[in-house]
Protein backbone atom coordinates (compact mmCIF):
# COMPACT_ATOMS: atom_id res chain seq x y z
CA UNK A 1 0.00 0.00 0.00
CA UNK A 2 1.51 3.22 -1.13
CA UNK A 3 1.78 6.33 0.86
CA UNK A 4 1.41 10.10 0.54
CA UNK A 5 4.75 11.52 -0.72
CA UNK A 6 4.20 14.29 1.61
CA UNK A 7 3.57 11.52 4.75
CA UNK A 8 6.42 11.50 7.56
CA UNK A 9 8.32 7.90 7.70
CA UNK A 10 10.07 8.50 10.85
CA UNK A 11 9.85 5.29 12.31
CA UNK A 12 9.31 2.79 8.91
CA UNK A 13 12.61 4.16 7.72
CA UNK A 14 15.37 2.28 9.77
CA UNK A 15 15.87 -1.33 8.72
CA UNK A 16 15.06 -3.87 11.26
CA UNK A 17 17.70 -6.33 12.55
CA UNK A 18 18.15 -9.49 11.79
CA UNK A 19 16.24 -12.12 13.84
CA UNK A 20 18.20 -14.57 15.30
CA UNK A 21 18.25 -18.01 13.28
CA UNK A 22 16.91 -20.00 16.04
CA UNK A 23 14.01 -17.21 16.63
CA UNK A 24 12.75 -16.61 12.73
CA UNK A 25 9.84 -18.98 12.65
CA UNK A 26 8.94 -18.29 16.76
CA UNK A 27 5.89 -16.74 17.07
CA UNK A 28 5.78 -15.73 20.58
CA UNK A 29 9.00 -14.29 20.01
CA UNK A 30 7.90 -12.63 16.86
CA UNK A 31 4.92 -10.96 19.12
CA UNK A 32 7.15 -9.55 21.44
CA UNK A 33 9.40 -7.99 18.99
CA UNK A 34 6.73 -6.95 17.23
CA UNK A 35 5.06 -5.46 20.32
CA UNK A 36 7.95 -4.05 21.46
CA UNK A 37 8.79 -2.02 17.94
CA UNK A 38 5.02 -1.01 18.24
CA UNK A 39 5.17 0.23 21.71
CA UNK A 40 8.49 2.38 20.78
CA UNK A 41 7.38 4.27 17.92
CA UNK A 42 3.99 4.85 20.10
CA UNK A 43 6.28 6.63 23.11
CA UNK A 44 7.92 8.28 20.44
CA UNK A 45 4.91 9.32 18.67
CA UNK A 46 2.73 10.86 21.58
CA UNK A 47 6.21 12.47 23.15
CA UNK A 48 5.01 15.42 20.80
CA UNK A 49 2.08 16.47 23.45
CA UNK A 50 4.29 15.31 26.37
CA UNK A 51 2.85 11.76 27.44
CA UNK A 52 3.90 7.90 26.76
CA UNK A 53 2.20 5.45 25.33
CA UNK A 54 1.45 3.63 29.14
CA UNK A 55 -0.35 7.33 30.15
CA UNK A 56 -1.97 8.46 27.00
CA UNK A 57 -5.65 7.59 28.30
CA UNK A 58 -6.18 8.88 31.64
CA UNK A 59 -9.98 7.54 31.88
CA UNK A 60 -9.31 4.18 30.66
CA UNK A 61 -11.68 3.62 27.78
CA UNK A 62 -14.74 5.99 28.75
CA UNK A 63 -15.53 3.77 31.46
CA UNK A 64 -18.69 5.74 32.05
CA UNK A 65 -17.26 7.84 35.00
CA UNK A 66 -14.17 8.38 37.52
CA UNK A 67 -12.23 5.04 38.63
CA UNK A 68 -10.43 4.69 41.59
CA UNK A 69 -6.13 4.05 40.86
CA UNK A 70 -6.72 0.83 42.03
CA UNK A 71 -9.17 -0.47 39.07
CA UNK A 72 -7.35 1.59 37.00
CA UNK A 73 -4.12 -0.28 37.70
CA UNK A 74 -5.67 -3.21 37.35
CA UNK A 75 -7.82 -2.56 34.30
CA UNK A 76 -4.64 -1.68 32.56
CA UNK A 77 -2.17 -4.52 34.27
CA UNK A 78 0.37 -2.62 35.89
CA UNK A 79 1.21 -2.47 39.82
CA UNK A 80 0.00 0.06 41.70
CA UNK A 81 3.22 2.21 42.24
CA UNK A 82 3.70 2.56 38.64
CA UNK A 83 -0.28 3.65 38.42
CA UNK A 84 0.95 6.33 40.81
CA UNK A 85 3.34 7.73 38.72
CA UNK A 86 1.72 7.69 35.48
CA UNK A 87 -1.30 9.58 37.78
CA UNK A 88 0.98 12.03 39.42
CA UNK A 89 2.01 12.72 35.67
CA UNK A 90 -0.66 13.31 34.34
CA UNK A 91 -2.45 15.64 37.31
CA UNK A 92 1.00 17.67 37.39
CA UNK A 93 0.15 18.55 33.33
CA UNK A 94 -3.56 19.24 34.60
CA UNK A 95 -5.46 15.80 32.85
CA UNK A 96 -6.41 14.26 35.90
CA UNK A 97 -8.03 15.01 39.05
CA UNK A 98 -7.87 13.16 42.28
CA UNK A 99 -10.21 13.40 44.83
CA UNK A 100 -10.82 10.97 48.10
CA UNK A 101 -13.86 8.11 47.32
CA UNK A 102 -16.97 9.30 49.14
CA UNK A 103 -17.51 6.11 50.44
CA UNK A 104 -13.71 4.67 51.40
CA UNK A 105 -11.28 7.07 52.56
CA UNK A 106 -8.51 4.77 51.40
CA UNK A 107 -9.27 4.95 47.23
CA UNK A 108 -8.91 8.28 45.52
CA UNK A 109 -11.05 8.31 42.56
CA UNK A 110 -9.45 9.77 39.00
CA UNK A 111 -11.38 12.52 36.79
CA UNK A 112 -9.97 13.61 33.58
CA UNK A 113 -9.67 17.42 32.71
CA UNK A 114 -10.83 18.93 30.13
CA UNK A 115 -7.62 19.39 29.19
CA UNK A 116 -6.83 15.53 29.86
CA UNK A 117 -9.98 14.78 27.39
CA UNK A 118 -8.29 17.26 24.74
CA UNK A 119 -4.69 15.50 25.19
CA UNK A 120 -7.00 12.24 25.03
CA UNK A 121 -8.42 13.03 21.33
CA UNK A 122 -4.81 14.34 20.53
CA UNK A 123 -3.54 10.98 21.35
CA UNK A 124 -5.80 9.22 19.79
CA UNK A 125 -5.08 10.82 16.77
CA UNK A 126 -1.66 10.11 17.11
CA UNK A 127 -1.64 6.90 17.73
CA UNK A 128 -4.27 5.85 14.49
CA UNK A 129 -1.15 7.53 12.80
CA UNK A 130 0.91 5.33 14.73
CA UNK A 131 -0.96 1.72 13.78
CA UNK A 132 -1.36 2.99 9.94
CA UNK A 133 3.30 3.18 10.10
CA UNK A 134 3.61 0.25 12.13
CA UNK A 135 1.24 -1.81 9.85
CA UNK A 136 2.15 -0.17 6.57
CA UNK A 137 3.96 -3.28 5.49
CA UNK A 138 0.51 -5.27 5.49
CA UNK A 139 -2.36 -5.00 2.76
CA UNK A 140 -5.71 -3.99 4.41
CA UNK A 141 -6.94 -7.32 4.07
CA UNK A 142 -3.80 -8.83 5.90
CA UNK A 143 -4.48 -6.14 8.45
CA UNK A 144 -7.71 -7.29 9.10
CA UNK A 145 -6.82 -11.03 9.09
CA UNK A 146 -4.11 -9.97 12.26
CA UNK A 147 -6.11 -8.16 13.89
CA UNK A 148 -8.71 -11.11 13.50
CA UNK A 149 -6.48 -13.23 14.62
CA UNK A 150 -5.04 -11.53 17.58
CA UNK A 151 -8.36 -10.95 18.99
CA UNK A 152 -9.12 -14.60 18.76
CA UNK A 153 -5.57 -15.48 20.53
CA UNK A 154 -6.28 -12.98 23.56
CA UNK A 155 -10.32 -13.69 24.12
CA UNK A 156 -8.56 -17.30 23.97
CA UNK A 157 -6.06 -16.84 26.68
CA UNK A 158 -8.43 -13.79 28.73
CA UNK A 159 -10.63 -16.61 29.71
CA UNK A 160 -8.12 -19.45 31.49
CA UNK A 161 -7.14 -22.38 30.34
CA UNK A 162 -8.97 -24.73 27.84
C-alpha cells in the first residue's frame, strides 16, 4: 500500500535487525518484537504532546465515569506504584483530578480534565497515525486477518485455560 509523498516515515525508515536463526519462525517471540517495535514508535509518537504510550488515556476507555487508581491499575495490568506515577504525571500537566472516594477514605477516585480529554483526542489521533506506520507493510486485508487473529488469541487466553 503506497503512501502520501508528503507523509512522515520516521519510524518505517530504519531497517530492522536481523532475527536470530533459532528465533525466525517463533511466534511468541515474533509478538514480542513486534510489540515491542510497536510500543516504541507509540512513546515516540505521543512524546510530541508530552505523554507515553502507558499514560496516554487517563480515563481508561470511557468507562462511564471516575475510577479509583486501584481499578485503574488493574484494568490496565500494571502495579500500583507505577499507576501512581503515570497519575501524578498526568495531574502535574492538569489531565487528571484526584479526589478521596466518598464512600472509602482509602481509594482516591481519577477525573480527567478537560484538558486531559483534549490531550485524550490528541492521542488518539496520534496513535491511528501510529498503527497505519507500524502496519504499513501489510495489505488492508492482511491487516484485518491480524487483527482477526489476535483478537481470537487474547479472548482465547483472557478466559483461562482450555
Amino acid at each position: 500500500m503506497a503512501r502520501a509523498p508528503d507523509s512522515p516515515r520516521k519510524a518505517s525508515s530504519a531497517k530492522a535487525p536481523a532475527l536470530p536463526p533459532s528465533m525466525r519462525e517463533r511466534v511468541p517471540f515474533l509478538f514480542y518484537r513486534a510489540a515491542e517495535t510497536s510500543h516504541s514508535l507509540a512513546n515516540t509518537m505521543v512524546a510530541e504532546i508530552a505523554l507515553s504510550a502507558p499514560s496516554w488515556n487517563p480515563d481508561d476507555g470511557d468507562r462511564g465515569g471516575p475510577m479509583t487508581q486501584k481499578a485503574l491499575a488493574d484494568a490496565r495490568r500494571i502495579d500500583r506504584t507505577t499507576m501512581v506515577a503515570l497519575l501524578d504525571d498526568l495531574q502535574e500537566k492538569g489531565y487528571v483530578t484526584r479526589q478521596r472516594h466518598p464512600h472509602d477514605r482509602r481509594a482516591f477516585l481519577v477525573r480527567p480534565t478537560d484538558s486531559g480529554r483534549l490531550a485524550k483526542l490528541d492521542a488518539v489521533r496520534i496513535l491511528d497515525e501510529q498503527q497505519h506506520r507500524f502496519l504499513e507493510p501489510l495489505t488492508i486485508a492482511e491487516r484485518r486477518v491480524l487483527a482477526g487473529l489476535l483478537r481470537r488469541l487474547y479472548e482465547g487466553l483472557a478466559s483461562g485455560p482450555a
